[in-house]
Protein backbone atom coordinates (compact mmCIF):
# COMPACT_ATOMS: atom_id res chain seq x y z
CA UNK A 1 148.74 128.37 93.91
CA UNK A 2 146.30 126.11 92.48
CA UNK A 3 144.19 126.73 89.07
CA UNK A 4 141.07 125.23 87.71
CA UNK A 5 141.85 125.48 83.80
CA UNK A 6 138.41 124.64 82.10
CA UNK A 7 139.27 124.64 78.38
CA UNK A 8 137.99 122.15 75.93
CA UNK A 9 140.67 122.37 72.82
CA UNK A 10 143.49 120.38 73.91
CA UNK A 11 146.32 121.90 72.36
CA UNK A 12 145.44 125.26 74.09
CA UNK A 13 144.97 123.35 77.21
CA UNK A 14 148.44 121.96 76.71
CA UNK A 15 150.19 125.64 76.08
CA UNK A 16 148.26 127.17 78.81
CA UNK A 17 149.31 124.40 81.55
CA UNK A 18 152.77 124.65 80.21
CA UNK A 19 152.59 128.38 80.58
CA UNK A 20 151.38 128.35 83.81
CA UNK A 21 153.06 125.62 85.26
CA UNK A 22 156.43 127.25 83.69
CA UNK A 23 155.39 130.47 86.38
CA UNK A 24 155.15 127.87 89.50
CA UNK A 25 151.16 127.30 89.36
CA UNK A 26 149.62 123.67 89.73
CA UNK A 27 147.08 122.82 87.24
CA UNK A 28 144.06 120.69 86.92
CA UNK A 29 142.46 121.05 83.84
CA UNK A 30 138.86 119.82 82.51
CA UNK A 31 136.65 120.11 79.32
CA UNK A 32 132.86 120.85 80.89
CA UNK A 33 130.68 122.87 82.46
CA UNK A 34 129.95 119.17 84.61
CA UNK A 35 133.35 118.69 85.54
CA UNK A 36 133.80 121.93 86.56
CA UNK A 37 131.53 122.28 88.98
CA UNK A 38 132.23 118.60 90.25
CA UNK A 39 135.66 119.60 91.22
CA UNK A 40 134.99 123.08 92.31
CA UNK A 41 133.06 120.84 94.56
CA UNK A 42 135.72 118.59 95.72
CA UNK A 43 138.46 121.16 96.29
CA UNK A 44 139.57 124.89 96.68
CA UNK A 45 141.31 126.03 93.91
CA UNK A 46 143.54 130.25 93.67
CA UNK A 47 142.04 130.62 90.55
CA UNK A 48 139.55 129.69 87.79
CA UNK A 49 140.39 130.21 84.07
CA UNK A 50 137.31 129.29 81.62
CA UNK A 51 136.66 129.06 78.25
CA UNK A 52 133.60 130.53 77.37
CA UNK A 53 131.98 128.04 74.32
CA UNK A 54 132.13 124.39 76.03
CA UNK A 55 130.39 121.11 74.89
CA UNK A 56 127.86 121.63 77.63
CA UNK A 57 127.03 125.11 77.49
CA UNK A 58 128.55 128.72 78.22
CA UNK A 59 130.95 129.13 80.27
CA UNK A 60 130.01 132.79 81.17
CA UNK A 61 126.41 132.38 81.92
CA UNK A 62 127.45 129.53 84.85
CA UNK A 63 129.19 132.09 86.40
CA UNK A 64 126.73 133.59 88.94
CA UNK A 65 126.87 130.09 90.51
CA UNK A 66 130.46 129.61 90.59
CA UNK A 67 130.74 133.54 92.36
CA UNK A 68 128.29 132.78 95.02
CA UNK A 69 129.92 129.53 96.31
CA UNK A 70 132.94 130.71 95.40
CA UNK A 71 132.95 134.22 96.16
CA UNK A 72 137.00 135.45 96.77
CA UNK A 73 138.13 133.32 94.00
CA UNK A 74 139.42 135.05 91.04
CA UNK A 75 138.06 134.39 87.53
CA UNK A 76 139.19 134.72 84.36
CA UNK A 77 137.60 134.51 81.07
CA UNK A 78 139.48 132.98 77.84
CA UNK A 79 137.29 133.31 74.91
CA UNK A 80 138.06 133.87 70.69
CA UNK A 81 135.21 135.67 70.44
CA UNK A 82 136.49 139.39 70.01
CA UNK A 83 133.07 140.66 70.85
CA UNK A 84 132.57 143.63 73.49
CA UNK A 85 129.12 141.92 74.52
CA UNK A 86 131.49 138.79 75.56
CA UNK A 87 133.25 141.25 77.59
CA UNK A 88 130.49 142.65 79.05
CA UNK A 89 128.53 139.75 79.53
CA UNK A 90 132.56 138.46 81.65
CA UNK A 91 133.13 141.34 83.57
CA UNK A 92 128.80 141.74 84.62
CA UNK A 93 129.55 138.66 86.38
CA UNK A 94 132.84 139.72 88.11
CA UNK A 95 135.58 137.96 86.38
């Protein structure tokens, strides 16, 4: 399986990919909104896993997009922010 890791903070990038690539998964990994979408573009990926503050914008409000061109892929939201309107504002747009 195949995951789209979109987080901009390195050394969580680098413990996530470890993590993930420890439980057999294959990892790409990018820090933007942009780049995102550019390789969404250019290939299918299992999974998404997004940060939600990036250096071009929020990860969660990008999401409608992803979902309709992307509709069976899973999604799943990393975020700090220990707010229940991030949650809500995440799970509103099916991830």
């Amino acid at each position: 399986m195949t995951v789209l890791l979109v987080e901009d903070d390195l050394s969580i990038a680098i413990v996530l990919t470890a993590a993930l690539e420890a439980e057999g998964f294959t990892v790409t990994r990018c820090d933007t909104l942009a780049e995102r979408d550019r390789m969404l573009a250019e290939r299918r990926f299992s999974v998404l896993v997004t940060d939600v503050i990036l250096p071009d914008g929020d990860g969660i409000s990008t999401l409608e997009a992803v979902r309709a061109s992307h509709p069976d892929m899973p999604i799943i939201i990393l975020s700090a922010q220990n707010t229940l309107d991030t949650a809500v504002r995440a799970s509103d747009t099916g991830a």
